[in-house]
C-alpha atoms as a PDB file:
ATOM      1  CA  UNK A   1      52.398 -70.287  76.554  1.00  0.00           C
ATOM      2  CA  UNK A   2      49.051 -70.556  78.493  1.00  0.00           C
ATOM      3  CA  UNK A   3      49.050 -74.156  77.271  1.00  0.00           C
ATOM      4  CA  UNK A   4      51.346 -75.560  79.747  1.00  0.00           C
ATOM      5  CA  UNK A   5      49.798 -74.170  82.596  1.00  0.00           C
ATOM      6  CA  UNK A   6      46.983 -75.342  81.804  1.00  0.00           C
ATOM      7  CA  UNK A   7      47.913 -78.331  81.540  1.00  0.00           C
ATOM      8  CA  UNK A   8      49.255 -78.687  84.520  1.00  0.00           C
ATOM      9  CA  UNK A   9      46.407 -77.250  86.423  1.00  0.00           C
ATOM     10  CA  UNK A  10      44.610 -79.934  85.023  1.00  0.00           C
ATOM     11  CA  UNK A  11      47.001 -83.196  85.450  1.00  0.00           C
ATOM     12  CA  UNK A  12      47.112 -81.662  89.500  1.00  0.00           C
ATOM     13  CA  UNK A  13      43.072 -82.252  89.551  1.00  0.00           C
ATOM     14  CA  UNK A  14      43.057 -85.350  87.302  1.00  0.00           C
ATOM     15  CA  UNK A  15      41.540 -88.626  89.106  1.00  0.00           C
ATOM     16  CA  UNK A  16      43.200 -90.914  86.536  1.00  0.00           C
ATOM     17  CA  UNK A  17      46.822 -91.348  87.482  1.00  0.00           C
ATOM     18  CA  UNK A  18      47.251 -92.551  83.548  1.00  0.00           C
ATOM     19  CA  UNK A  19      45.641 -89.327  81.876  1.00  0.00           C
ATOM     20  CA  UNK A  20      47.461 -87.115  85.054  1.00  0.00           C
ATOM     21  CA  UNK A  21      50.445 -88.422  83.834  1.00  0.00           C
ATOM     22  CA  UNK A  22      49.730 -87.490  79.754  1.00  0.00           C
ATOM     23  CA  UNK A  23      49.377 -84.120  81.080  1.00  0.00           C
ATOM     24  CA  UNK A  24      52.721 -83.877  82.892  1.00  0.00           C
ATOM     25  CA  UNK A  25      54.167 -85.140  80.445  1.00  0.00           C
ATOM     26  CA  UNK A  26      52.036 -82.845  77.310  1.00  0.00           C
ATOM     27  CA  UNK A  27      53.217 -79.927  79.401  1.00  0.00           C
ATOM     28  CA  UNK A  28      56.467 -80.490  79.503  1.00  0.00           C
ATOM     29  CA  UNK A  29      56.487 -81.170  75.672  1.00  0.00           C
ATOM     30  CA  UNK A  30      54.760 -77.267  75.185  1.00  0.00           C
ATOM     31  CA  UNK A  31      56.995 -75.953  77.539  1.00  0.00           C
ATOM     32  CA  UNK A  32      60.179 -77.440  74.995  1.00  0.00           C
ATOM     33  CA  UNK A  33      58.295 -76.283  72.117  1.00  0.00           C
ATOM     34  CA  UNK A  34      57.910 -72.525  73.307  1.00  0.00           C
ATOM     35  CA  UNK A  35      61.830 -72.970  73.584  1.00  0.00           C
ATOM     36  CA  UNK A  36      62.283 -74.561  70.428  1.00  0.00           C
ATOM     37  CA  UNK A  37      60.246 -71.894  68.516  1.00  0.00           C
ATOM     38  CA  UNK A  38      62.135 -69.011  69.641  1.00  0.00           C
ATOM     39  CA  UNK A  39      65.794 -70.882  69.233  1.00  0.00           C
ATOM     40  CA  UNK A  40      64.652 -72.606  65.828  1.00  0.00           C
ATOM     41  CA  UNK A  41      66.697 -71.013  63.051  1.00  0.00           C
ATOM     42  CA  UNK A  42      63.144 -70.873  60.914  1.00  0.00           C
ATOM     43  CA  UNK A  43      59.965 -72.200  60.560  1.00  0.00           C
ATOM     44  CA  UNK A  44      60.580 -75.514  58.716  1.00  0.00           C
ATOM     45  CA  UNK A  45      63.261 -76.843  61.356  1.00  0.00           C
ATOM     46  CA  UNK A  46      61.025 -75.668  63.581  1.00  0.00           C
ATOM     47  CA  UNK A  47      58.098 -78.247  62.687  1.00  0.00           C
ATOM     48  CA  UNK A  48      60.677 -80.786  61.783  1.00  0.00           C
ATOM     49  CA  UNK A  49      62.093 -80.588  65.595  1.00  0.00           C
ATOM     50  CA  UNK A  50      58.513 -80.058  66.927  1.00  0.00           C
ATOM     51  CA  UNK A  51      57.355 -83.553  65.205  1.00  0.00           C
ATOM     52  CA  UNK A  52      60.102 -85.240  67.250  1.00  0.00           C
ATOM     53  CA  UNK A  53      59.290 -84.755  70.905  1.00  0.00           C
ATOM     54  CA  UNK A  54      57.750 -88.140  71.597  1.00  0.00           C
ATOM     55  CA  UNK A  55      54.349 -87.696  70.547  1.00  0.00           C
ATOM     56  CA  UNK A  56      53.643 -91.491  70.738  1.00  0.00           C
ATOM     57  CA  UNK A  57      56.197 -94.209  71.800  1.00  0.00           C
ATOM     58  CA  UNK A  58      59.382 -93.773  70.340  1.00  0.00           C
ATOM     59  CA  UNK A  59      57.451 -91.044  67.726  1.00  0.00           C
ATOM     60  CA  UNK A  60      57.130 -94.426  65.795  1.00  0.00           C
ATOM     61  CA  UNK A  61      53.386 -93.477  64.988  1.00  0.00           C
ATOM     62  CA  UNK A  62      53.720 -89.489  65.199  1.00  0.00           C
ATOM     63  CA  UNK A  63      52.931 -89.707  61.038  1.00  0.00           C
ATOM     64  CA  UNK A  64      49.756 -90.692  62.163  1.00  0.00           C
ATOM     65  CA  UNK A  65      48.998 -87.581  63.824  1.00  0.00           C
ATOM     66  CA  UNK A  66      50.425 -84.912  61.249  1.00  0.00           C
ATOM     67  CA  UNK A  67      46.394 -83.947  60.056  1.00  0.00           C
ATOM     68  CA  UNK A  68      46.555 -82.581  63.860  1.00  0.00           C
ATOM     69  CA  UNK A  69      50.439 -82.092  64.896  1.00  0.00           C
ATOM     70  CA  UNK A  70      51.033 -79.742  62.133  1.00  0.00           C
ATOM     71  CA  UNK A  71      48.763 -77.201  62.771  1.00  0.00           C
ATOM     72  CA  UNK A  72      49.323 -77.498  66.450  1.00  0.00           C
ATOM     73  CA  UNK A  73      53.016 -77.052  65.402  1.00  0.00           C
ATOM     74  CA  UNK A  74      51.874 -73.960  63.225  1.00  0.00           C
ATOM     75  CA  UNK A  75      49.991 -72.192  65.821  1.00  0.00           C
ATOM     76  CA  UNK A  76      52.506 -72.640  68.588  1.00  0.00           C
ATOM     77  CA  UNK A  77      55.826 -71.210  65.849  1.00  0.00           C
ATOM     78  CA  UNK A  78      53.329 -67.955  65.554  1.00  0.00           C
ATOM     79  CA  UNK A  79      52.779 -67.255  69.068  1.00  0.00           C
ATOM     80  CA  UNK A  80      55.796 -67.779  70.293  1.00  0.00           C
ATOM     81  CA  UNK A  81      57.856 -66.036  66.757  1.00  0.00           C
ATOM     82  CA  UNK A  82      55.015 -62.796  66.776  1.00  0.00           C
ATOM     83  CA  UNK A  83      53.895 -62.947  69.887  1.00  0.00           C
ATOM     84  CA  UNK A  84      50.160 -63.534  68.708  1.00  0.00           C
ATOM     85  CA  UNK A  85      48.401 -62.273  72.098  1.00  0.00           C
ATOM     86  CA  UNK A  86      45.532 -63.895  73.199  1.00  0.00           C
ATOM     87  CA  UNK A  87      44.398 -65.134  69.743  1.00  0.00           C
ATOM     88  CA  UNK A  88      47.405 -66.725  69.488  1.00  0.00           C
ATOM     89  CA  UNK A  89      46.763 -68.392  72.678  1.00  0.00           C
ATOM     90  CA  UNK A  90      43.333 -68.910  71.498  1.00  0.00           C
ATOM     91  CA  UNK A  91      44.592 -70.522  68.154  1.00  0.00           C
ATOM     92  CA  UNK A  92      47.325 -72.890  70.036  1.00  0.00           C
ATOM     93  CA  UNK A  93      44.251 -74.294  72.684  1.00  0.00           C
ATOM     94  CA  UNK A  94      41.971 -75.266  69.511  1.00  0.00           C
ATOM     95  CA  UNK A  95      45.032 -77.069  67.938  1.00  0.00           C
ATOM     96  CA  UNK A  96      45.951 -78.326  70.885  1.00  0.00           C
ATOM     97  CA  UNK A  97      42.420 -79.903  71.612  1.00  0.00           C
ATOM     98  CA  UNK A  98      42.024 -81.789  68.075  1.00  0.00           C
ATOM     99  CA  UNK A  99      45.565 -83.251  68.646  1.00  0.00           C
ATOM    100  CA  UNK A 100      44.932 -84.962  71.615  1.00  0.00           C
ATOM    101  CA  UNK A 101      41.300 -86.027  70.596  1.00  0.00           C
ATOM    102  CA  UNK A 102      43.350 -87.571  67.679  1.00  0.00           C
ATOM    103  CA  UNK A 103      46.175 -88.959  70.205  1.00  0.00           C
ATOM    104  CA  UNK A 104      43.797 -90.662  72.739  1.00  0.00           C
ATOM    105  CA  UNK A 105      41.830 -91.360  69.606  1.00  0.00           C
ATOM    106  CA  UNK A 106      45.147 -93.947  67.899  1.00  0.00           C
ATOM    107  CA  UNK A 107      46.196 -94.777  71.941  1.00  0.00           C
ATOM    108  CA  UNK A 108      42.661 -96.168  72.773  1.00  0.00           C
ATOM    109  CA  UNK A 109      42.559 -98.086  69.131  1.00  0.00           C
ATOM    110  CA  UNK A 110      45.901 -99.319  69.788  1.00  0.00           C
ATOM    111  CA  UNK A 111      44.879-100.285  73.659  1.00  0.00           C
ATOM    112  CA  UNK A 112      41.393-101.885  72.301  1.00  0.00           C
ATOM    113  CA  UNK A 113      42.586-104.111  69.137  1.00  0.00           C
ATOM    114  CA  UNK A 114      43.504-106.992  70.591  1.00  0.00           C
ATOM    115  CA  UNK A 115      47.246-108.819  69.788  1.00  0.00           C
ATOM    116  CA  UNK A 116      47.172-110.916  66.682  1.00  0.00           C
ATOM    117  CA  UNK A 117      48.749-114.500  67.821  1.00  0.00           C
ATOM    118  CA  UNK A 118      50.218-117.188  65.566  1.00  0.00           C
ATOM    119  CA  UNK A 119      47.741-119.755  64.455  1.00  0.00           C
ATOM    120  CA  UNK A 120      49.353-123.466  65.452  1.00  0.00           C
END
């Protein structure tokens, strides 16, 4: 998958040692999920297993992401189970770009609300 190369192309060139790691870490994630697609014994365990790799901190807010993940999920099963060629690819980068607008999207609104603290 074109994906994780790309990725970490990108995290090698990154300035920000916070978004260089993301990348590392967002390519290691595609690299599991090429694996998992072609060992997964069908589709639905698949995105089941896929939903589970630690897409936020402890996957406790992955739900959040599903309008994204899923597709991403979807796009990655068919390239890797037909071997979708460079539309494939093409299909996986254009999920993969809406997921982690919507990632950075909940991290930053999760960084910028500050912490509620007890009145008293």
């Amino acid at each position: 998958m074109e994906l994780a190369q790309e990725l970490e192309r990108r995290a090698a060139a990154e300035e920000s040692p916070f978004r260089a790691q993301l990348m590392r870490e967002d390519a290691a994630r595609a690299r599991s999920l090429a694996l998992l697609a072609r060992s997964a014994r069908d589709r639905d365990a698949f995105l089941e297993q896929g939903r589970r790799l630690g897409w936020t901190q402890g996957d406790a807010r992955t739900a959040e992401l599903a309008p994204a993940l899923t597709p991403f999920l979807e796009a990655v099963h068919e390239l890797e189970g037909a071997g979708a060629g460079a539309e494939g690819e093409a299909r996986v980068l254009a999920a993969w770009r809406e997921l982690w607008r919507l990632r950075m999207e909940r991290l930053i609104g999760c960084l910028s609300t500050p912490p509620v603290r007890p009145e008293g």
